[in-house]
PDB file of N, CA and C in Angstrom:
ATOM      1  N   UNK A   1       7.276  22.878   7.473  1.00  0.00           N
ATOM      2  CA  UNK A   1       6.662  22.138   8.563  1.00  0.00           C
ATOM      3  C   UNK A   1       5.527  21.280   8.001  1.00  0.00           C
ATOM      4  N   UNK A   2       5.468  19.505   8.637  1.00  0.00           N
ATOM      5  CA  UNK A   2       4.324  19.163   8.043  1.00  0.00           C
ATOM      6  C   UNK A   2       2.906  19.219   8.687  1.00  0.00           C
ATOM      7  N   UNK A   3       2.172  18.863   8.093  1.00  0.00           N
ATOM      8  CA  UNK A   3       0.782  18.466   8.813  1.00  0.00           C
ATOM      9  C   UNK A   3       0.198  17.635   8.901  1.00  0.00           C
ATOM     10  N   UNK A   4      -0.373  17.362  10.354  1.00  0.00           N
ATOM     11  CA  UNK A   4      -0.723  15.569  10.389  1.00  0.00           C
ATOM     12  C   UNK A   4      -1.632  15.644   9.301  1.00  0.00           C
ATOM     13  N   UNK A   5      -1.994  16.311   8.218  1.00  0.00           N
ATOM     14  CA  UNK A   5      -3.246  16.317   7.340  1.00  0.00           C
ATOM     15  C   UNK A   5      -2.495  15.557   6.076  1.00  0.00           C
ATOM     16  N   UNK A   6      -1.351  15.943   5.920  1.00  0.00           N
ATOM     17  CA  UNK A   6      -0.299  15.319   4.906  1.00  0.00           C
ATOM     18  C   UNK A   6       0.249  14.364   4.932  1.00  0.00           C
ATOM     19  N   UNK A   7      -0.908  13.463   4.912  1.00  0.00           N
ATOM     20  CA  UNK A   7      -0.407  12.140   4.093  1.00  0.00           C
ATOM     21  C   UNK A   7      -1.147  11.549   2.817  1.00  0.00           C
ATOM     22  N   UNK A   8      -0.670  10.243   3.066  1.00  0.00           N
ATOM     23  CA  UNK A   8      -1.460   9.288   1.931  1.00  0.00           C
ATOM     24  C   UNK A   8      -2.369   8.191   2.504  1.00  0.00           C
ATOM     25  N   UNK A   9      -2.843   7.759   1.867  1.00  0.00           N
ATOM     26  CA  UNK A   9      -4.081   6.541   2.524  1.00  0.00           C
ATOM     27  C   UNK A   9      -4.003   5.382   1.366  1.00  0.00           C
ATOM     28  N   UNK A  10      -3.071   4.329   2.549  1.00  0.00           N
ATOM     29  CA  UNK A  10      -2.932   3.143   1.081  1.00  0.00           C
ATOM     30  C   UNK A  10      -3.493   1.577   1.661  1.00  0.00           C
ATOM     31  N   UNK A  11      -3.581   0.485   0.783  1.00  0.00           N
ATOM     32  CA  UNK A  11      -4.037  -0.544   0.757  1.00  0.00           C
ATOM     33  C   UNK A  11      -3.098  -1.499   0.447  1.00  0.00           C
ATOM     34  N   UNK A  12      -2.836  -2.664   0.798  1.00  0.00           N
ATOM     35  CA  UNK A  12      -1.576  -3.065   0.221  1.00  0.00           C
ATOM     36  C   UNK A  12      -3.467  -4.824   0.340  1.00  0.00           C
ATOM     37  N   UNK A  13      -3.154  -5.288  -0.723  1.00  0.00           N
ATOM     38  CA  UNK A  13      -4.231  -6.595  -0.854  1.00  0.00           C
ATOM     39  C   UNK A  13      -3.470  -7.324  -2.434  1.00  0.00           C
ATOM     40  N   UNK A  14      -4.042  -8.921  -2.156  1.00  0.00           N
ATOM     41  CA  UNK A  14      -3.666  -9.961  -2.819  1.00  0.00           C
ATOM     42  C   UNK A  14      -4.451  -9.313  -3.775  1.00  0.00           C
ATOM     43  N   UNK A  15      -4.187  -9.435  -4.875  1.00  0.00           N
ATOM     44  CA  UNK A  15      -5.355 -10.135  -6.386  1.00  0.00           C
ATOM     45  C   UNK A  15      -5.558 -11.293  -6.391  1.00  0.00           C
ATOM     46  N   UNK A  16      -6.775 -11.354  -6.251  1.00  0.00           N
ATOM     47  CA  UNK A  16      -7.359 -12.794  -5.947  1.00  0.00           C
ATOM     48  C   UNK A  16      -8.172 -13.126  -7.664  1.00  0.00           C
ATOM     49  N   UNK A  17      -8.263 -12.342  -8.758  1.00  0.00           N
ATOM     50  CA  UNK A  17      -8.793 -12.539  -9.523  1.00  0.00           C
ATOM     51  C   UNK A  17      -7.686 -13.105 -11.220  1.00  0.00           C
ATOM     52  N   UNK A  18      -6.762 -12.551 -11.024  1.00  0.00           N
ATOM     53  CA  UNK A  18      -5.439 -13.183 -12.140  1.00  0.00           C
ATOM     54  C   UNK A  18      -4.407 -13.606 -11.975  1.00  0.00           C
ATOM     55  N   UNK A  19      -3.609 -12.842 -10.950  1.00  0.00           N
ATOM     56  CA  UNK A  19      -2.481 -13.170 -11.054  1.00  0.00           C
ATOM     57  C   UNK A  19      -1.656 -13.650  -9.346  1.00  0.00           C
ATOM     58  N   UNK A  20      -3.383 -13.408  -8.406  1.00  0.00           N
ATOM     59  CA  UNK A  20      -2.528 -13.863  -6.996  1.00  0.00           C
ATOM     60  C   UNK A  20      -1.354 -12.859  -6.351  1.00  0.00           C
ATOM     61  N   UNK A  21      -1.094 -12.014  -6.972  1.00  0.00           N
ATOM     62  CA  UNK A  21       0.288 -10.970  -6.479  1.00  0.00           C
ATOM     63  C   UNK A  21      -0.423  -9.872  -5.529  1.00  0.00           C
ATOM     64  N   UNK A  22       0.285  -9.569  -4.660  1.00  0.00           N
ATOM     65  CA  UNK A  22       0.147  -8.212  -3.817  1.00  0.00           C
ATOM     66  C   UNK A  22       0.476  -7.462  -4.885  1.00  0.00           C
ATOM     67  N   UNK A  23      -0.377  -6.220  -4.460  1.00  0.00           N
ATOM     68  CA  UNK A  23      -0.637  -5.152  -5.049  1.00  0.00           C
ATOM     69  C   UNK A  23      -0.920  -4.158  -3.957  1.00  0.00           C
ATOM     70  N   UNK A  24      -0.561  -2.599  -4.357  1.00  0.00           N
ATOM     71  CA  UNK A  24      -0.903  -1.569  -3.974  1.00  0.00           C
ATOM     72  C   UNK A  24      -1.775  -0.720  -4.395  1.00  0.00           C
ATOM     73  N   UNK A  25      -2.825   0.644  -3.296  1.00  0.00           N
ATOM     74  CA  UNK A  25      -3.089   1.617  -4.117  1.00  0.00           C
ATOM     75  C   UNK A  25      -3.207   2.314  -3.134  1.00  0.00           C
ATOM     76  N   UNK A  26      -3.016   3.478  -3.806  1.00  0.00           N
ATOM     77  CA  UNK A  26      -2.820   4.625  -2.678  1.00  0.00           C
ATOM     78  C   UNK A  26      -3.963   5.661  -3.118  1.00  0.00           C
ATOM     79  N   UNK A  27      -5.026   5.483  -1.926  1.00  0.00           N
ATOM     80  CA  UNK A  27      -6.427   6.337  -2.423  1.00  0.00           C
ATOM     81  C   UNK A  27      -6.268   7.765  -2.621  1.00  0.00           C
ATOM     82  N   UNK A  28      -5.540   8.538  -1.837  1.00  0.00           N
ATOM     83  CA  UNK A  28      -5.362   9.695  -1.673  1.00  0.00           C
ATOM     84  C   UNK A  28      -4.737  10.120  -3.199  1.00  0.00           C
ATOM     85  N   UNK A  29      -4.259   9.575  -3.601  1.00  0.00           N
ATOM     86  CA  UNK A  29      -3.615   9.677  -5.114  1.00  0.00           C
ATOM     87  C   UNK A  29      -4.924   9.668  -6.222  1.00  0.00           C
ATOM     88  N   UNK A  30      -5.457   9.332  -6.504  1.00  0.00           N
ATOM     89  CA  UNK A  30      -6.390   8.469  -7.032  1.00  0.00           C
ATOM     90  C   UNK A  30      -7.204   9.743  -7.934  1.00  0.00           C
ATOM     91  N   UNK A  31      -7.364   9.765  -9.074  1.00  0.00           N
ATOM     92  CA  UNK A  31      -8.203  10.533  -9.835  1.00  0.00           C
ATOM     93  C   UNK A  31      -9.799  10.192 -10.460  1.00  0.00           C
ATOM     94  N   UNK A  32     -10.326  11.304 -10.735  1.00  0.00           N
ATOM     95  CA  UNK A  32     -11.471  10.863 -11.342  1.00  0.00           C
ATOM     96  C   UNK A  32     -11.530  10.055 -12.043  1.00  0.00           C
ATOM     97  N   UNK A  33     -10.447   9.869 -13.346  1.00  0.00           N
ATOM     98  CA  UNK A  33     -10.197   8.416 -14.064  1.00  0.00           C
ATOM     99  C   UNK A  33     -10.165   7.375 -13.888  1.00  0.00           C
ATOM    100  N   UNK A  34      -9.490   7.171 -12.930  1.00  0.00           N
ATOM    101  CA  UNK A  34      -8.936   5.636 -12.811  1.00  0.00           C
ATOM    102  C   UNK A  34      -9.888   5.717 -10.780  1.00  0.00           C
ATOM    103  N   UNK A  35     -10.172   6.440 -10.595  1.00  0.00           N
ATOM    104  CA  UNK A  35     -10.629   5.997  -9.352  1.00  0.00           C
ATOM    105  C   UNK A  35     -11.510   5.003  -9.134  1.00  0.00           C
ATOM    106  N   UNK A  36     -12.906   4.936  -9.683  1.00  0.00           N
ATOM    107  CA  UNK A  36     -13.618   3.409  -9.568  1.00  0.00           C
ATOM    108  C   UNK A  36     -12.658   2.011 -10.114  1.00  0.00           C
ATOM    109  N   UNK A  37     -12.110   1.716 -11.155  1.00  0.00           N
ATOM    110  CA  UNK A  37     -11.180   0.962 -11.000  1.00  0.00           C
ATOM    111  C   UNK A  37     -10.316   0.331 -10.247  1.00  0.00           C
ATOM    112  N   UNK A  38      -9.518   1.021  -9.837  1.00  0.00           N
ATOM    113  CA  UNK A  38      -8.947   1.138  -8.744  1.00  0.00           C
ATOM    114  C   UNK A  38      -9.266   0.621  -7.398  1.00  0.00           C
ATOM    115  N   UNK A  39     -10.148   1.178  -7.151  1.00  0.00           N
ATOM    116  CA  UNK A  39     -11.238   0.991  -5.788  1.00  0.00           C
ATOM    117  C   UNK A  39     -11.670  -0.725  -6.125  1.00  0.00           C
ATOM    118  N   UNK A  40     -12.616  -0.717  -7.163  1.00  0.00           N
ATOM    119  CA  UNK A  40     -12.992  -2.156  -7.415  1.00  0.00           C
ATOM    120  C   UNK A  40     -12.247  -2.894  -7.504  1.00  0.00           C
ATOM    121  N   UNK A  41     -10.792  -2.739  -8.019  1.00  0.00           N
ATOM    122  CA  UNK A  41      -9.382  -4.260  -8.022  1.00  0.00           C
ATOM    123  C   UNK A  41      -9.517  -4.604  -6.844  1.00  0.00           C
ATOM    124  N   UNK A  42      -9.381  -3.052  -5.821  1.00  0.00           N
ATOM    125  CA  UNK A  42      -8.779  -2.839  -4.320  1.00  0.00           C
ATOM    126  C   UNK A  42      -9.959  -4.140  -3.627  1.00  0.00           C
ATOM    127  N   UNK A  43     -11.250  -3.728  -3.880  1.00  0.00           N
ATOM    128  CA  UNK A  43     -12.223  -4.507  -2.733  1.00  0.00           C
ATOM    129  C   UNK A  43     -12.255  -5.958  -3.749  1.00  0.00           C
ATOM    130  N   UNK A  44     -11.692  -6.095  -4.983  1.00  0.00           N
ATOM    131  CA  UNK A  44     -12.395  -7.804  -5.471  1.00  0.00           C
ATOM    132  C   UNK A  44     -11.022  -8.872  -4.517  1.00  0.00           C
ATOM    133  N   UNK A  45     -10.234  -8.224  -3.692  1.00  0.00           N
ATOM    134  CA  UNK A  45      -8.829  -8.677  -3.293  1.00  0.00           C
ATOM    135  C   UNK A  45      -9.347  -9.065  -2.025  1.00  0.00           C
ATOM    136  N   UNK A  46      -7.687  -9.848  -1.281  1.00  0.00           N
ATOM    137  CA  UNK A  46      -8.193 -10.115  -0.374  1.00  0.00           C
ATOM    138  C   UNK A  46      -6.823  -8.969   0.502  1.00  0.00           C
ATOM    139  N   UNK A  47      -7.590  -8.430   1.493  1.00  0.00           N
ATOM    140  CA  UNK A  47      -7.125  -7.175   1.985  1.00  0.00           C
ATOM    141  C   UNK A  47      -5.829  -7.999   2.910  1.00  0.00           C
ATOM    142  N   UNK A  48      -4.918  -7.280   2.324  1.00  0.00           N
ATOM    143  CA  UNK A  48      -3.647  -7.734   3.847  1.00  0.00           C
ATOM    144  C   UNK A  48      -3.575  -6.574   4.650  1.00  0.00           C
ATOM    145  N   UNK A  49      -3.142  -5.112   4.080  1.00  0.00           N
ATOM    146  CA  UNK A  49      -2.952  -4.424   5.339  1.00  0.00           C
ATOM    147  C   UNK A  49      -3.260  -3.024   4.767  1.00  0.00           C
ATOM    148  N   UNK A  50      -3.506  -1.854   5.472  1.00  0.00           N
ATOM    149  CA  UNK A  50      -3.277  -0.333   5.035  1.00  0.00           C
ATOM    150  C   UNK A  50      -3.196   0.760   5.973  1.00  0.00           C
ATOM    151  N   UNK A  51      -2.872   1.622   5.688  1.00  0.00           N
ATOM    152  CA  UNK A  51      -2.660   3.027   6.870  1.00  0.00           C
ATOM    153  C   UNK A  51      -2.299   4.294   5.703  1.00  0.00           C
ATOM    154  N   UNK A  52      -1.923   4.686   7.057  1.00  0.00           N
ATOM    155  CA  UNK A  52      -1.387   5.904   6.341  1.00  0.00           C
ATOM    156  C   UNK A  52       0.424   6.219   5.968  1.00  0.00           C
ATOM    157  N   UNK A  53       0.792   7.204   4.655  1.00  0.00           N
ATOM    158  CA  UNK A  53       2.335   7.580   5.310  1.00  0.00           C
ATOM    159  C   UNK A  53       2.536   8.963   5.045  1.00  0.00           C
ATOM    160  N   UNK A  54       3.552   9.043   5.790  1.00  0.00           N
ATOM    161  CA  UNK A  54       3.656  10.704   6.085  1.00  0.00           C
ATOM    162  C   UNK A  54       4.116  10.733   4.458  1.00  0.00           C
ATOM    163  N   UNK A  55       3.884  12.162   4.234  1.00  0.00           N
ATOM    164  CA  UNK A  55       3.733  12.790   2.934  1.00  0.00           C
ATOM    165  C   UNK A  55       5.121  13.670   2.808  1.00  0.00           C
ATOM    166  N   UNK A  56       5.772  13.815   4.068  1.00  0.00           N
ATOM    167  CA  UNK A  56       7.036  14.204   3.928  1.00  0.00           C
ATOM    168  C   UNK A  56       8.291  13.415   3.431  1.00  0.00           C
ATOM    169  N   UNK A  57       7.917  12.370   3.148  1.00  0.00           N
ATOM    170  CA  UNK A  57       8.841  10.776   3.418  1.00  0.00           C
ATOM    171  C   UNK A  57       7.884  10.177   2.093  1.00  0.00           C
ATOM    172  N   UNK A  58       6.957  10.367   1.217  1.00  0.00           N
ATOM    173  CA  UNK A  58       6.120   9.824   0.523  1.00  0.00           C
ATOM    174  C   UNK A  58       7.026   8.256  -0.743  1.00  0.00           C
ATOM    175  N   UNK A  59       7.825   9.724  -0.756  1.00  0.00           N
ATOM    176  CA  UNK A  59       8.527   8.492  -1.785  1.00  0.00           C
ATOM    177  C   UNK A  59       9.392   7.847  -1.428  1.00  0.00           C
ATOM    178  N   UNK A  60      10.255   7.742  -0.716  1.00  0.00           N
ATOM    179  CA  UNK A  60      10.766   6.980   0.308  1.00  0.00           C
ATOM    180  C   UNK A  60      10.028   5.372   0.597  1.00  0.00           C
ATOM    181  N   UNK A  61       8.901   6.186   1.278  1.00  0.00           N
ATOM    182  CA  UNK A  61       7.649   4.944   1.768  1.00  0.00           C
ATOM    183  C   UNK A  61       7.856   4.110   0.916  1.00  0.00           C
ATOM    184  N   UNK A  62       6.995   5.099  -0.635  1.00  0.00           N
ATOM    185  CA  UNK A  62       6.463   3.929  -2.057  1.00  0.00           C
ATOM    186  C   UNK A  62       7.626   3.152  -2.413  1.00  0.00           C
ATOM    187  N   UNK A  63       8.960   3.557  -2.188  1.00  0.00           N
ATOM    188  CA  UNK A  63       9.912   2.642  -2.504  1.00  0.00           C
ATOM    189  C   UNK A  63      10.023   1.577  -1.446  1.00  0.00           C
ATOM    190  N   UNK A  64       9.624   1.917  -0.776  1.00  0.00           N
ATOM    191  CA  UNK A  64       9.596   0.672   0.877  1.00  0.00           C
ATOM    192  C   UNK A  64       8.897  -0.418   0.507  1.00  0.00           C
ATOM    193  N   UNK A  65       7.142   0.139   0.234  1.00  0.00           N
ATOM    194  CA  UNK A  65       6.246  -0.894  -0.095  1.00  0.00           C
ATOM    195  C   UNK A  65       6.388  -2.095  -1.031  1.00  0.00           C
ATOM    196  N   UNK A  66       6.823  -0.771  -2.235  1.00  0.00           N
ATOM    197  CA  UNK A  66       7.665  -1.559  -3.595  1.00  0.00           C
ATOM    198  C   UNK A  66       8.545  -3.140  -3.121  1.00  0.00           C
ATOM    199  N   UNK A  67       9.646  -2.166  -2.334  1.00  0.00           N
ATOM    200  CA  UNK A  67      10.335  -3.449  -2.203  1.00  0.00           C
ATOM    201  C   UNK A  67      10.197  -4.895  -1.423  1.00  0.00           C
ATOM    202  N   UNK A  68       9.113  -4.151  -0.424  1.00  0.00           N
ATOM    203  CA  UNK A  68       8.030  -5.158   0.397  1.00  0.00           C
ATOM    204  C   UNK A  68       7.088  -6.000  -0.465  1.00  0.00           C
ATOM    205  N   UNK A  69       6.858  -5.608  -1.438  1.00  0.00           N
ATOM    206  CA  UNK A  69       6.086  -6.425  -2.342  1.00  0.00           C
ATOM    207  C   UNK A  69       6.719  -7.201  -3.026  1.00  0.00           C
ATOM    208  N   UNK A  70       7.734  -6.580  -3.783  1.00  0.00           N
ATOM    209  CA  UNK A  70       8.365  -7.685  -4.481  1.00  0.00           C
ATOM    210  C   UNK A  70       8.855  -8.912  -3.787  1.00  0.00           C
ATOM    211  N   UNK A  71       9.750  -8.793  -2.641  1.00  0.00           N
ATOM    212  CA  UNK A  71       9.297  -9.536  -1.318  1.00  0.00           C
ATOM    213  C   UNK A  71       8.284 -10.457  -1.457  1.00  0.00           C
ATOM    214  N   UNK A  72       7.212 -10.447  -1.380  1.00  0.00           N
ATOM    215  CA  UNK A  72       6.298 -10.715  -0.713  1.00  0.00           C
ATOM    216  C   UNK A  72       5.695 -11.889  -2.129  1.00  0.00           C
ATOM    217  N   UNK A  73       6.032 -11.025  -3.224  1.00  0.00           N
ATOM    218  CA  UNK A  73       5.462 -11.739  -4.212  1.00  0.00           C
ATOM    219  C   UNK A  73       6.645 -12.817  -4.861  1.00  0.00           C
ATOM    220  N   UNK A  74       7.700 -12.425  -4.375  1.00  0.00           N
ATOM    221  CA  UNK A  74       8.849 -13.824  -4.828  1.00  0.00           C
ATOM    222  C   UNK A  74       8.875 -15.823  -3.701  1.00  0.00           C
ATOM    223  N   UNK A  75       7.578 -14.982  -3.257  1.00  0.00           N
ATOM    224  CA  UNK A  75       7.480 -16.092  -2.144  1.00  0.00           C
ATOM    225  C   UNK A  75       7.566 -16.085  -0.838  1.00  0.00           C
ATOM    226  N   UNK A  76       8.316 -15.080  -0.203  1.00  0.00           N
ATOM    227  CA  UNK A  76       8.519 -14.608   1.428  1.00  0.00           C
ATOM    228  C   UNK A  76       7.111 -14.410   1.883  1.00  0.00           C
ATOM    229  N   UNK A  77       7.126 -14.954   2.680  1.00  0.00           N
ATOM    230  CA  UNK A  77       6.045 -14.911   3.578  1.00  0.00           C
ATOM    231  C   UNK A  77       5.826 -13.704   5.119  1.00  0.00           C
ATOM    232  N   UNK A  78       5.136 -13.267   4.744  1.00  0.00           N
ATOM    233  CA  UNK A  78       5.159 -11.934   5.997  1.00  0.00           C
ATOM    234  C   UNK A  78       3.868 -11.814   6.251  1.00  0.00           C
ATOM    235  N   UNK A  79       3.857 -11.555   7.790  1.00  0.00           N
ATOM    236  CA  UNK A  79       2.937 -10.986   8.462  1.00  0.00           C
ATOM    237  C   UNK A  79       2.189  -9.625   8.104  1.00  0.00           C
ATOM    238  N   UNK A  80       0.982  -8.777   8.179  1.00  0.00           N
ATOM    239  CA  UNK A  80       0.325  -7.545   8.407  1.00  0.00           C
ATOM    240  C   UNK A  80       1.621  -6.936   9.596  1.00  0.00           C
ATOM    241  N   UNK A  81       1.504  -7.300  10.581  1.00  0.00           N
ATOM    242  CA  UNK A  81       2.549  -6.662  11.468  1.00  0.00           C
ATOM    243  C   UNK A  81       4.270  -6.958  11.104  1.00  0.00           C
ATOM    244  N   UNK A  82       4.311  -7.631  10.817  1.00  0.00           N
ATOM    245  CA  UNK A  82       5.656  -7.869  10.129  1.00  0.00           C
ATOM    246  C   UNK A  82       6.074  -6.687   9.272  1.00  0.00           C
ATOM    247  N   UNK A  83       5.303  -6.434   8.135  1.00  0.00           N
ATOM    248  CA  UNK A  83       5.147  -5.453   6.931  1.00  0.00           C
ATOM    249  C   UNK A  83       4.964  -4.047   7.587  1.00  0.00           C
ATOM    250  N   UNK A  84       4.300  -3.763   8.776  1.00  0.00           N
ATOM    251  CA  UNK A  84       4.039  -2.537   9.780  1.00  0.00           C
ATOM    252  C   UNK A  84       5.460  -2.422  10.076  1.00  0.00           C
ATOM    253  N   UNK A  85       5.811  -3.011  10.531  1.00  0.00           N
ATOM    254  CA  UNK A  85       7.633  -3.226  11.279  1.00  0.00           C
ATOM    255  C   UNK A  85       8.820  -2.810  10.521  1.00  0.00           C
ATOM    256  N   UNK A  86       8.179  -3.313   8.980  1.00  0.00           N
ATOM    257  CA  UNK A  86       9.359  -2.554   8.263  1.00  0.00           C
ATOM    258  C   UNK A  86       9.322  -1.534   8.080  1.00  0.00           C
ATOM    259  N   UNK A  87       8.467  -0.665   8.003  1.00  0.00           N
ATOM    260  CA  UNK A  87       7.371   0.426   7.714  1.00  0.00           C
ATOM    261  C   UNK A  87       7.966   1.292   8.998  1.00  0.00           C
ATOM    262  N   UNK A  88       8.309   1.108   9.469  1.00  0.00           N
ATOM    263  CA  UNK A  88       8.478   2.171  10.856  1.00  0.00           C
ATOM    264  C   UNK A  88       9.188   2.936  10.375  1.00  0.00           C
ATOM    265  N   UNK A  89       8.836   4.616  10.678  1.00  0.00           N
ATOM    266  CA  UNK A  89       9.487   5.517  10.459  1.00  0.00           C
ATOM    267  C   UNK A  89       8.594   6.431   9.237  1.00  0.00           C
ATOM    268  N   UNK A  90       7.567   5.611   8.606  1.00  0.00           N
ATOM    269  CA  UNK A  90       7.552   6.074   7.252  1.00  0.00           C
ATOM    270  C   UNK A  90       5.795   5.953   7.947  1.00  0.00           C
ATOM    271  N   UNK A  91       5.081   5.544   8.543  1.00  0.00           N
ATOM    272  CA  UNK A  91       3.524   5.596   8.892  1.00  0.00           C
ATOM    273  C   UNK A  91       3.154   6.382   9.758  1.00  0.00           C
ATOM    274  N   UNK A  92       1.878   7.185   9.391  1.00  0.00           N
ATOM    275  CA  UNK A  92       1.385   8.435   9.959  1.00  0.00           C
ATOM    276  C   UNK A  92       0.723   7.996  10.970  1.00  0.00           C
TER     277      UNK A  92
END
């Protein structure tokens, strides 16, 4: 059985500093290592969208986003709610 406590907490934002591409990060993942990093790519961007996804479905999701990005970064143009829409089924 899951728990609404089980999920992830992600960010989906442009890089606005090299390369212009959507990018992901998923905070809840995130270690002492690489966590300030991380965090700092996350806020030097320009934010498109984030939530949560159920943790039962986790990898599922990351393959969703994945393919939403690549999407997104071959030129398709999508909405914050657009990207929510595909997402259904998989957000906490």
């Amino acid at each position: 059985m899951a728990f609404e406590s089980e999920k992830t907490m992600f960010e989906v934002y442009r890089e606005k500093t090299y390369t212009d591409k959507f990018r992901v990060v998923y905070f809840t993942e995130l270690n002492d290592h690489n966590k300030g990093s991380e965090i700092n790519r996350a806020m030097s961007g320009e934010h498109f969208t984030d939530g949560f996804i159920r943790d039962i479905k986790k990898e599922e999701a990351k393959a969703r986003i994945d393919g939403l990005l690549d999407r997104m970064n071959s030129g398709e143009s999508m909405t914050p709610e657009q990207f929510e829409r595909e997402m259904t089924g998989y957000l906490a």
